[in-house]
Protein backbone atom coordinates (compact mmCIF):
# COMPACT_ATOMS: atom_id res chain seq x y z
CA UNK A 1 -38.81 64.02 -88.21
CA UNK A 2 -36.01 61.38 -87.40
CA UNK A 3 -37.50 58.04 -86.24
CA UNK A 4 -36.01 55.10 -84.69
CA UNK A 5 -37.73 51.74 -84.98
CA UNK A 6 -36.27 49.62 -82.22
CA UNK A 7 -36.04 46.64 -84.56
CA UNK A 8 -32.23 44.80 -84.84
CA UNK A 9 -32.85 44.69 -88.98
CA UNK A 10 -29.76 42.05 -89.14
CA UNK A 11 -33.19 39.98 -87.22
CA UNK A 12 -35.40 40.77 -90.02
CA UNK A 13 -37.30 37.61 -92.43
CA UNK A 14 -40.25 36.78 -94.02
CA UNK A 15 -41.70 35.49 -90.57
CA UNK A 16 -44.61 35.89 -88.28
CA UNK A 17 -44.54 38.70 -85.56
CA UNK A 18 -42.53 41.84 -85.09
CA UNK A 19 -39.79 40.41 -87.58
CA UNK A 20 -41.56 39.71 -90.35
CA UNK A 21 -43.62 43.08 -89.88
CA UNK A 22 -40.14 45.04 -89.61
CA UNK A 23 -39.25 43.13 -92.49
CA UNK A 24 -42.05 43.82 -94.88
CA UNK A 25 -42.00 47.78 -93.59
CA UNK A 26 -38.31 48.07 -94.89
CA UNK A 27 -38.52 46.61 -97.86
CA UNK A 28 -41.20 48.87 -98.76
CA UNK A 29 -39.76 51.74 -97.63
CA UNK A 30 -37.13 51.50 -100.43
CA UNK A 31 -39.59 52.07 -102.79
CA UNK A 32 -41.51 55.10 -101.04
CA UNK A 33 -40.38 58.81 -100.95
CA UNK A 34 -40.21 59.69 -97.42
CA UNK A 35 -39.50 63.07 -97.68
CA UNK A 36 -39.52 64.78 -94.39
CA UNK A 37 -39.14 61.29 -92.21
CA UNK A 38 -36.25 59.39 -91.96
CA UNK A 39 -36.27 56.22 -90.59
CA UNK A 40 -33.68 54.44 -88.75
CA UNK A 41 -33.41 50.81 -87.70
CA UNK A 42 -31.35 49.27 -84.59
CA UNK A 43 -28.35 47.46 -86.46
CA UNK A 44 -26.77 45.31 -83.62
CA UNK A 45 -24.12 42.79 -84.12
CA UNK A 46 -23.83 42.06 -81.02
CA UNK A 47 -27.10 39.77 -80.72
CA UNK A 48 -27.63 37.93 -77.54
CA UNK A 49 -28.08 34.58 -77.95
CA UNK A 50 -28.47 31.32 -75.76
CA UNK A 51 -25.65 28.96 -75.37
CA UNK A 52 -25.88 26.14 -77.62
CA UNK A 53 -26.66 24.09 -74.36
CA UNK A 54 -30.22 24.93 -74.54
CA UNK A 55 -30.90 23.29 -77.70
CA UNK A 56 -28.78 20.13 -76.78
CA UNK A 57 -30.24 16.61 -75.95
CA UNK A 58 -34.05 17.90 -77.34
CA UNK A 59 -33.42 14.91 -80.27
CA UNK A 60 -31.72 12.29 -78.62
CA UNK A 61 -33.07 9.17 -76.86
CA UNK A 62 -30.57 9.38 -74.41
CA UNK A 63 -31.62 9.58 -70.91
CA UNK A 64 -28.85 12.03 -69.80
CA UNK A 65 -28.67 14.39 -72.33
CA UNK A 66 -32.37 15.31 -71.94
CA UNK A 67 -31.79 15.71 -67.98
CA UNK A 68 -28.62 18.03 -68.80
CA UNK A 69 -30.60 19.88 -71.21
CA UNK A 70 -33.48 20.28 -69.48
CA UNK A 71 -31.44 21.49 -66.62
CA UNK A 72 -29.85 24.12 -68.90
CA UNK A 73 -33.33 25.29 -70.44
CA UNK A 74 -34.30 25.91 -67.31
CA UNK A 75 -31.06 27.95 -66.20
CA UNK A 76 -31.67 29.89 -69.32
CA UNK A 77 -35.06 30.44 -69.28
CA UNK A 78 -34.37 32.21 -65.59
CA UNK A 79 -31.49 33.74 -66.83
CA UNK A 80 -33.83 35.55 -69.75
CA UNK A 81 -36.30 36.42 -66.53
CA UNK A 82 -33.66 38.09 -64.54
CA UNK A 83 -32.55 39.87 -67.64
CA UNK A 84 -35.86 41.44 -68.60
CA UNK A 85 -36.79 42.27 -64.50
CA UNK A 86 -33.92 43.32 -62.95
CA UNK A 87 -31.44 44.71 -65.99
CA UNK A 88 -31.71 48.05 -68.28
CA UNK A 89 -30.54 47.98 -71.71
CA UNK A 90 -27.70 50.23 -72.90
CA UNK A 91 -29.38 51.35 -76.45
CA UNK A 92 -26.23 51.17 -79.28
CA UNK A 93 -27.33 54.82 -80.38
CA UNK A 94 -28.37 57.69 -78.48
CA UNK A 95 -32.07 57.73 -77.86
CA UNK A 96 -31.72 62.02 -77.49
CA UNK A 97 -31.08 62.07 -81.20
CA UNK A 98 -34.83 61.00 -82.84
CA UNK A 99 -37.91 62.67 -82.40
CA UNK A 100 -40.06 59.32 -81.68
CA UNK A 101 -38.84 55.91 -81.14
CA UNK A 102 -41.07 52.98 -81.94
CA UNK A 103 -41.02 50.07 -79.66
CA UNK A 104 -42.31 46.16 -81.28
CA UNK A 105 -42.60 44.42 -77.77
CA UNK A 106 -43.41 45.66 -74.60
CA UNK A 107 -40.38 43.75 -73.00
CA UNK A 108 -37.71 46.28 -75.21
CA UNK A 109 -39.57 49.16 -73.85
CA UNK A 110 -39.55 47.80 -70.62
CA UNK A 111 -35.78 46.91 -70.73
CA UNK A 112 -34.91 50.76 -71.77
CA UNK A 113 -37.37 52.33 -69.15
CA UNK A 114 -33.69 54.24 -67.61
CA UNK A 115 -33.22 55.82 -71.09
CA UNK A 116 -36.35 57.30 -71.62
CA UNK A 117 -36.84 59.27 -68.01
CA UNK A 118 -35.39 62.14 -69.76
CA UNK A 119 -36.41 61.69 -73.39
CA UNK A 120 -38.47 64.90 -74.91
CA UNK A 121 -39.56 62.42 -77.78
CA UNK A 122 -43.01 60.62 -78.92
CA UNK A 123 -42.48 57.34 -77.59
CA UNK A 124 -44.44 54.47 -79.55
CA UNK A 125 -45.58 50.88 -78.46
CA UNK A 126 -46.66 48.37 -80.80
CA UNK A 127 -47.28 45.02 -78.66
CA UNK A 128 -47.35 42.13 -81.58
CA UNK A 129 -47.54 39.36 -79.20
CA UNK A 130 -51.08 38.00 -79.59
CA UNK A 131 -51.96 37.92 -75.97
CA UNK A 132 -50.49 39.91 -73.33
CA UNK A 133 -46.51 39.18 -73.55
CA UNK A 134 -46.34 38.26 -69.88
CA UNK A 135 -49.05 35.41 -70.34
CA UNK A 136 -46.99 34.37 -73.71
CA UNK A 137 -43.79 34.07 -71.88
CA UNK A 138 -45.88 31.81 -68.91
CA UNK A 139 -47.36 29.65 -71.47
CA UNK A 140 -43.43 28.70 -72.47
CA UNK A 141 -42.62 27.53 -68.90
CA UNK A 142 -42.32 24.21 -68.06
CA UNK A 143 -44.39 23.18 -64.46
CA UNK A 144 -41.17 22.94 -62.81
CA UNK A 145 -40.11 26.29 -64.09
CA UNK A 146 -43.48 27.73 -63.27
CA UNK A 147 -42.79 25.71 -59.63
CA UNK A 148 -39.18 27.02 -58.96
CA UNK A 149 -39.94 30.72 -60.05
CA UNK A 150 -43.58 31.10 -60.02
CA UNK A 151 -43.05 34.96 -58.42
CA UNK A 152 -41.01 35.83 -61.17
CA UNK A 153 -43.09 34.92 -63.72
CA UNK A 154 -46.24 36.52 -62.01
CA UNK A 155 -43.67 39.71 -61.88
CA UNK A 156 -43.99 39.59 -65.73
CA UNK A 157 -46.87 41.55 -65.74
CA UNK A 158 -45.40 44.58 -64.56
CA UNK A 159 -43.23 44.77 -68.30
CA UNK A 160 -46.80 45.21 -69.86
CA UNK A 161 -48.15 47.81 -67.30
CA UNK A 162 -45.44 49.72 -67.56
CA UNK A 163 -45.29 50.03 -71.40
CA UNK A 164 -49.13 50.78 -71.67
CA UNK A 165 -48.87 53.50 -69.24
CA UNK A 166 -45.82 54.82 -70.46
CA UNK A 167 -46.29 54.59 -74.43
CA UNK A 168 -46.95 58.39 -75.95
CA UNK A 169 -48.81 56.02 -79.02
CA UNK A 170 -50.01 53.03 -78.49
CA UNK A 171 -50.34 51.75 -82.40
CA UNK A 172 -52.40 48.57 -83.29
CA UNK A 173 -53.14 47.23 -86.77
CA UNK A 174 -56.46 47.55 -86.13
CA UNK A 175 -59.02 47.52 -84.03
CA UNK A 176 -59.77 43.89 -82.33
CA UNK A 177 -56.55 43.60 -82.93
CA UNK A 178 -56.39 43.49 -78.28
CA UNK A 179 -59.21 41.51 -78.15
CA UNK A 180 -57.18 38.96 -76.10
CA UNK A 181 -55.36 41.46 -73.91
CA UNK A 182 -59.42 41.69 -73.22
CA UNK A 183 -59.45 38.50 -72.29
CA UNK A 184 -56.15 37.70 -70.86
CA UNK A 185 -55.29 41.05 -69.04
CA UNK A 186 -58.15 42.43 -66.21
CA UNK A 187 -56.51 45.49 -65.95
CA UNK A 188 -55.88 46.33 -69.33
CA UNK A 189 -59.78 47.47 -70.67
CA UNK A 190 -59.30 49.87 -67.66
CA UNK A 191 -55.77 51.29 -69.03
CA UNK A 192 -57.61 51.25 -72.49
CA UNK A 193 -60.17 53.41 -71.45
CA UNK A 194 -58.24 55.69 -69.48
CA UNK A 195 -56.01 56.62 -72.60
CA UNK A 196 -58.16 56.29 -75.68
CA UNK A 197 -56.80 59.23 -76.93
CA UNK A 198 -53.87 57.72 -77.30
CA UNK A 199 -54.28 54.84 -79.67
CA UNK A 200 -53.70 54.64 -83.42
CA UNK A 201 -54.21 52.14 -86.59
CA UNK A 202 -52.03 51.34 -89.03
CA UNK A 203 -52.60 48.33 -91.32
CA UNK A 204 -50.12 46.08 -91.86
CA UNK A 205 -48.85 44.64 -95.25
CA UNK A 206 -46.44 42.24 -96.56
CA UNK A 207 -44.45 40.66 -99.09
CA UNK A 208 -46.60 38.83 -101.74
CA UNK A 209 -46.33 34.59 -101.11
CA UNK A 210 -42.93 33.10 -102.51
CA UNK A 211 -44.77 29.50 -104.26
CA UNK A 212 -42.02 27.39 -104.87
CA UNK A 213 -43.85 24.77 -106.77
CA UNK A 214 -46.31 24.98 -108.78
CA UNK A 215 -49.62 22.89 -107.53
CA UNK A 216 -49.62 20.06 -110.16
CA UNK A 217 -46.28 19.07 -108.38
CA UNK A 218 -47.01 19.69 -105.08
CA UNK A 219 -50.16 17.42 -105.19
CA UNK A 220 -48.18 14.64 -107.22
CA UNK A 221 -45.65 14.86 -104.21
CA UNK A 222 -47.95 14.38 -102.31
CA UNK A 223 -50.32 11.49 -103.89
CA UNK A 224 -53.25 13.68 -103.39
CA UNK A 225 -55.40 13.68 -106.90
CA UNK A 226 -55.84 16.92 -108.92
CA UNK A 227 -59.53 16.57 -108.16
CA UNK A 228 -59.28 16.50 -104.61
CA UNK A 229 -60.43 19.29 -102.46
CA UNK A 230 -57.44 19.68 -100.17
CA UNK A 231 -57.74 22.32 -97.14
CA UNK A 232 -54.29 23.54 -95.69
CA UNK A 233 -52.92 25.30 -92.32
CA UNK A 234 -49.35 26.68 -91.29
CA UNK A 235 -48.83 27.36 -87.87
CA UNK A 236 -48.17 26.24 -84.36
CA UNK A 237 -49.61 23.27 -83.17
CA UNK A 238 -51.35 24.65 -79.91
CA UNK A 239 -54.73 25.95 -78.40
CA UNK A 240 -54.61 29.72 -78.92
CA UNK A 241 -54.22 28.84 -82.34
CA UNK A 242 -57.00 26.56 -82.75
CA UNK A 243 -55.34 23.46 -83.49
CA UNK A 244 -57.37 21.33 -81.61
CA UNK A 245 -60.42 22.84 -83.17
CA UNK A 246 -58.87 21.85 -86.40
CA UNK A 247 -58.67 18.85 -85.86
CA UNK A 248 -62.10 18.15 -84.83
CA UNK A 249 -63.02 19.70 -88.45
CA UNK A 250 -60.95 17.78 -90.35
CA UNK A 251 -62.26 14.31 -88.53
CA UNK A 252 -65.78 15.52 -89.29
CA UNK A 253 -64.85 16.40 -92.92
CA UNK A 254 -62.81 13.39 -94.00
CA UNK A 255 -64.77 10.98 -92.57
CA UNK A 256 -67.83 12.11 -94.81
CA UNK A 257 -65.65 13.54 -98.04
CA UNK A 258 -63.48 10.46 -99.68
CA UNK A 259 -61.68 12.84 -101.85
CA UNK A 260 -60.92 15.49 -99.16
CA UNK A 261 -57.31 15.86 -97.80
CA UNK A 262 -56.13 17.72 -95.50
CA UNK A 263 -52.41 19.62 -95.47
CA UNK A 264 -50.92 21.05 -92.34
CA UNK A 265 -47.97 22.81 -91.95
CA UNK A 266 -45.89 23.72 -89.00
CA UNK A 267 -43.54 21.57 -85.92
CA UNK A 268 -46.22 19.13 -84.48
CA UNK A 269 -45.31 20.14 -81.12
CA UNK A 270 -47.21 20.26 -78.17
CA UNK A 271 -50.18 19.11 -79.89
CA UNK A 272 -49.81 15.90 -82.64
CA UNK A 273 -51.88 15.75 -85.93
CA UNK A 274 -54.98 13.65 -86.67
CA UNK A 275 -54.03 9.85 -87.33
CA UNK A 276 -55.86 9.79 -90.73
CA UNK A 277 -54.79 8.37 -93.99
CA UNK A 278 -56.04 11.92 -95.93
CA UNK A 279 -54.64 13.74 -92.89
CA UNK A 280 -50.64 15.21 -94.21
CA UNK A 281 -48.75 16.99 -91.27
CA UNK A 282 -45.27 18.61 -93.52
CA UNK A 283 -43.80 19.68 -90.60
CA UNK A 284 -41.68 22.83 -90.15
CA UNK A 285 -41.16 23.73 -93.86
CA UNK A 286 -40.29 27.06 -96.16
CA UNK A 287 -42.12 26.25 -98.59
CA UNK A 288 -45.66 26.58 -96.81
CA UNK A 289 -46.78 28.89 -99.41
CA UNK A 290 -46.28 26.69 -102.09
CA UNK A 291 -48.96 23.93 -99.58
CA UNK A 292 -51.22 26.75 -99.74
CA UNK A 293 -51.33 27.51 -103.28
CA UNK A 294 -52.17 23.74 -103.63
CA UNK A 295 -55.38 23.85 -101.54
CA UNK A 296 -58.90 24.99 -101.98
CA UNK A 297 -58.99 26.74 -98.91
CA UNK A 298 -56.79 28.01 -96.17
CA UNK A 299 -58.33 27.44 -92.43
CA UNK A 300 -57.02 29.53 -89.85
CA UNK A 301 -59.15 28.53 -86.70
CA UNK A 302 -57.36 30.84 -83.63
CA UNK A 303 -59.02 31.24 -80.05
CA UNK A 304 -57.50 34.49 -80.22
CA UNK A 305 -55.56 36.34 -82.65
CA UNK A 306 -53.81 39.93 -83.08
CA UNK A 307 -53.58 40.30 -87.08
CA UNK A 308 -51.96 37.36 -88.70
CA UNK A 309 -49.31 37.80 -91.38
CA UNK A 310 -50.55 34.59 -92.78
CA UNK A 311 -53.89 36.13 -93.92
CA UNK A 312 -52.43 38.54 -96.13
CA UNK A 313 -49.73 35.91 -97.65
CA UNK A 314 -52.53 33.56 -98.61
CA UNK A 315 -54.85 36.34 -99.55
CA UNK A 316 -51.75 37.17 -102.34
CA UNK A 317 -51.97 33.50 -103.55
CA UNK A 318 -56.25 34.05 -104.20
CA UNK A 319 -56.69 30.89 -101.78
CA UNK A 320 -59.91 30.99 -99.72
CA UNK A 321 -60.09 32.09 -96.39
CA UNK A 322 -62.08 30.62 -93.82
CA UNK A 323 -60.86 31.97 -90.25
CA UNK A 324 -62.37 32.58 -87.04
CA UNK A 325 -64.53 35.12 -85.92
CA UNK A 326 -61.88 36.26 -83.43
CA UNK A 327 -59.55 39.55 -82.94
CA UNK A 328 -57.66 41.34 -85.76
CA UNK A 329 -59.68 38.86 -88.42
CA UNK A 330 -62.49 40.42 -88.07
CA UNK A 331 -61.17 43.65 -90.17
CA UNK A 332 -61.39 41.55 -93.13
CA UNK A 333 -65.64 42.11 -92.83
CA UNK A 334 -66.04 45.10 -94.49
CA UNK A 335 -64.41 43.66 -97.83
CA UNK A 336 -67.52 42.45 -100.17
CA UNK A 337 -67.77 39.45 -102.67
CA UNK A 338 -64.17 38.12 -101.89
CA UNK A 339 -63.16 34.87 -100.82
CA UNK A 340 -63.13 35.41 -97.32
CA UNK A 341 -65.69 33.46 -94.74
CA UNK A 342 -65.60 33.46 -91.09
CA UNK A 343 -66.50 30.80 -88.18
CA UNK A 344 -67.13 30.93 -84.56
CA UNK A 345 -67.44 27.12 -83.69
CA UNK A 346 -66.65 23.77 -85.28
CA UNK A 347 -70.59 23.55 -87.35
CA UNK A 348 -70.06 26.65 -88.66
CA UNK A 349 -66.62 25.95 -90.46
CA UNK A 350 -67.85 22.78 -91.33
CA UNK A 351 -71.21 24.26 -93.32
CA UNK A 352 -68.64 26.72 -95.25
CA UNK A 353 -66.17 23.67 -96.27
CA UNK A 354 -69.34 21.86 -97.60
CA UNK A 355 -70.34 25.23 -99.19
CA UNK A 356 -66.73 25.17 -100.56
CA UNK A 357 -67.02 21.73 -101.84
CA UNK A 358 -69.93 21.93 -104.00
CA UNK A 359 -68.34 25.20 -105.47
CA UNK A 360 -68.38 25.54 -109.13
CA UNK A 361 -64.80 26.07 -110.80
CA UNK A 362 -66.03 29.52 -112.16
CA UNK A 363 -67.04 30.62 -108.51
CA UNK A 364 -63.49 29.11 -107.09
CA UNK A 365 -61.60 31.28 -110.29
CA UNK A 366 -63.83 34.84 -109.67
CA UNK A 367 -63.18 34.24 -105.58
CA UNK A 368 -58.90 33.85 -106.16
CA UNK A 369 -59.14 36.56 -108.37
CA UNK A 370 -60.81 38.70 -106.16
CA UNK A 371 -58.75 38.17 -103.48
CA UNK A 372 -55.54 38.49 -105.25
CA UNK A 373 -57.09 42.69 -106.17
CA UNK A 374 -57.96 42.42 -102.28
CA UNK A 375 -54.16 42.04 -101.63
CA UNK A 376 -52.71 43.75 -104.01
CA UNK A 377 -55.38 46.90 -103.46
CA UNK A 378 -54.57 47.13 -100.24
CA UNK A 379 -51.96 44.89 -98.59
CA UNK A 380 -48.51 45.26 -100.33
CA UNK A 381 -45.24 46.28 -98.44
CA UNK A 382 -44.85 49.35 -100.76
CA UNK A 383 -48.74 50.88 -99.36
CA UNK A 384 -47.84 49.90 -95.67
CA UNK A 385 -44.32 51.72 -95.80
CA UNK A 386 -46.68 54.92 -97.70
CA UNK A 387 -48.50 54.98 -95.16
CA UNK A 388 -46.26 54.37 -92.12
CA UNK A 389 -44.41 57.57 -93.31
CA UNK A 390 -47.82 59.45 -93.21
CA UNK A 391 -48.25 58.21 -89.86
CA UNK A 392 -45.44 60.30 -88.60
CA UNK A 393 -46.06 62.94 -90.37
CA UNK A 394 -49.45 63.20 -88.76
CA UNK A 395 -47.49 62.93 -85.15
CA UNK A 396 -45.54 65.81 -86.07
CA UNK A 397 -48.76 68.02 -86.28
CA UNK A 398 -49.65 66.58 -82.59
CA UNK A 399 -46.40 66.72 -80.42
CA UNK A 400 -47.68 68.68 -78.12
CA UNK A 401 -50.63 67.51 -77.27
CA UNK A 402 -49.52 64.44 -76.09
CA UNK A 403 -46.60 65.52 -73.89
C-alpha cells in the first residue's frame, strides 16, 4: 500500500497540533520496518506565506503603524477566507498514484475536493483542531472582521461538512477525543451517527521532553526555593484552554500556601496572568519542558480538549498530572496507580493540589516513576509509527467495504 500523508514535512517541529503529530510520526517511522506500506509526505517549497505586513506595527506604540497593520491583518485574514471558499488546490504530486491519502485538517481536504471526484483511493480525515475548525478560525476574527465578512465566516462551516461526509476514515486519537465538535457543531452527533462505521483510533505518541536545565537551576533562576511546591502550565492564554480557571486556582492556592509558586508558560495574550508576587508568567519560551521538570505538578485545566501533546511530554518528564475531566483526557482513566488526577471544577483541583502538597517525597518519587513506564510503555514516537503502519495494513483488508 502507498500512502500519502498530506503533511508539508519542511512544516514539521516539536509543536502542538497536526505539526508536531506529523513530526513525532516521522521520526518514528525511521526506526520501524514498514514492510508492505510506504509512506510519503507532501514536500513543498513553495509554502504560502503572509506578507510581512501582517506582522508589522503589532509592537510599536505608534498610532499609525497599528492602523496600517490592522488594516493589512484584516486584508489578509479575507484573503485566507477567499482562498479556502472559493479556490482548489493543485496537489504537487498526483493524487492517482497512492492507495489512501491522509488529510490533518479539514480545510486541506476541503481545498482538494476537485482532485478527489475521481480518486479510487481510501481517503482519510484526521481533524486536530480542538473544536470544529470553522469555530477556531471565528474565534481568530477581530469584531470588525466578524462585522465586514460575517457571511463568509458563517460559510466556514461548509469546509467541515464536507470533509466529514466525504472522509472514507475518519481517524481520532481516541474516543472523546470530538467531545467539543459535540458541543460546538449541532449537526455533527447526527453525521457521527450516521457513519459510525467509519471511524477509527489511533493513539498518538511523541518525542520524549527536551529539559534544558536541570531543576536546581531553573528554580535558582527563578528565586523560587528548592522546597517550594511550584505548579506549572504551557499554553495559550484563553478560555477553551482554561486559563481563566487557572487563575482562579492559583489565587485560591497562593493565598493560603506561602511557599507555593506558580510557573506559567506561553504569550500572555488575550488573557493576562495573575498579579501575584508567587505568580511567574515566562512567556513564549522553548524551554517549557525544562519549567515543567521544575514543578510538582503540571495543571492542564481545558474547557475542551482533543488529545494534548503536552500530556504525553510531561508524562515523559514523571511530573504529575492534574487535568480536566474533559475530551481526549479522559483516555488517561484506565491507567492505575500513576500520577495522573483529574478535575471538573475549580474545588476539585484545588482538593488534589492540597492532596499534592502534603505528599510524602517517597509517594512524589514512586508517582514520576510510574509515569515515566506510563510514557515510555506506551507513548513513544517509535510505538505510534508501529502502529500507524498496522493501521494501513488493516485498511488494506477492508477496501472494499468502504467504497
Amino acid at each position: 500500500m502507498k500512502v500519502l500523508v498530506y503533511g508539508n514535512e519542511l512544516e514539521f517541529a516539536p509543536v502542538g497540533g497536526p505539526k508536531g503529530y506529523l513530526y513525532g510520526l516521522k521520526n518514528g517511522l525511521k526506526r520501524v520496518d514498514a514492510i508492505d506500506v510506504e509512506i510519503i509526505f507532501l514536500h513543498n517549497k513553495d509554502i504560502y506565506k503572509p506578507s510581512a505586513l501582517v506582522s508589522y506595527g503589532r509592537n510599536t506604540n505608534n498610532f499609525l503603524a497599528k492602523k496600517i497593520a490592522s488594516l493589512f491583518r484584516i486584508y489578509y485574514h479575507h484573503r485566507r477566507l477567499m482562498r479556502i471558499m472559493n479556490s482548489y488546490i493543485e496537489p504537487s504530486v498526483n493524487l492517482d498514484e497512492f492507495d489512501a491519502i491522509h488529510f490533518h485538517s479539514t480545510r486541506d481536504f476541503y481545498q482538494c475536493r476537485d482532485k478527489l471526484k475521481n480518486y479510487k483511493g481510501i481517503v482519510i480525515l484526521t481533524s486536530h483542531s480542538p473544536q470544529p475548525l470553522s469555530n477556531e478560525l471565528i474565534e481568530e476574527a477581530s469584531k470588525l472582521e466578524l462585522w465586514l465578512f460575517g457571511k463568509e465566516y458563517k460559510s466556514l462551516i461548509e469546509m467541515d461538512r464536507y470533509a466529514f461526509k466525504k472522509a472514507d476514515i475518519i481517524l481520532f486519537p481516541c474516543e472523546g477525543a470530538d467531545e467539543a465538535y459535540c458541543h460546538q457543531w449541532g449537526e455533527y452527533e447526527k453525521i457521527r451517527a450516521q457513519r459510525k462505521e467509519r471511524y477509527r483510533y489511533l493513539i498518538t505518541g511523541t518525542a520524549p521532553a527536551q529539559v534544558k536545565t536541570d531543576e536546581v537551576d531553573v528554580r535558582k533562576k527563578l528565586g523560587i526555593p528548592q522546597d517550594a511546591f511550584v505548579v506549572s502550565y504551557v499554553g495559550r492564554h484563553n478560555k477553551i484552554k482554561g486559563y481563566d480557571r487557572l487563575k482562579q486556582i492559583g489565587k485560591q492556592f497562593l493565598e493560603k500556601h506561602e511557599n507555593a509558586y506558580f510557573v506559567v508558560c506561553g504569550k500572555e495574550q488575550p488573557l493576562t496572568g495573575l498579579r501575584h508576587p508567587r505568580w511567574i508568567e515566562i512567556g513564549w519560551t522553548d524551554e517549557a519542558h525544562s519549567y515543567v521538570n521544575a514543578s510538582d505538578v503540571f495543571l492542564l485545566p481545558n474547557r475542551e480538549t482533543y488529545f494534548d501533546l503536552v500530556t504525553l511530554e510531561v508524562l515523559s518528564t514523571g511530573t504529575y498530572l492534574l487535568i480536566s475531566d474533559t475530551g481526549g483526557n479522559g483516555y488517561f482513566k484506565k491507567f492505575k496507580d500513576v500520577g495522573i488526577s483529574f478535575f471538573n471544577d475549580e474545588k476539585e483541583a484545588l482538593e488534589v493540589l492540597e492532596c499534592n502538597y502534603g505528599m510524602s517525597e517517597y509517594e512524589r518519587q514512586k508517582m514520576k516513576k510510574n509515569n515515566m513506564q506510563l510514557y515510555n510503555r506506551n507513548f513513544t514516537t517509535d510505538i505510534f509509527a508501529k502502529n500507524y503502519v498496522e493501521f494501513y495494513k488493516s485498511l488494506e483488508n477492508i477496501k472494499r467495504g468502504l467504497k
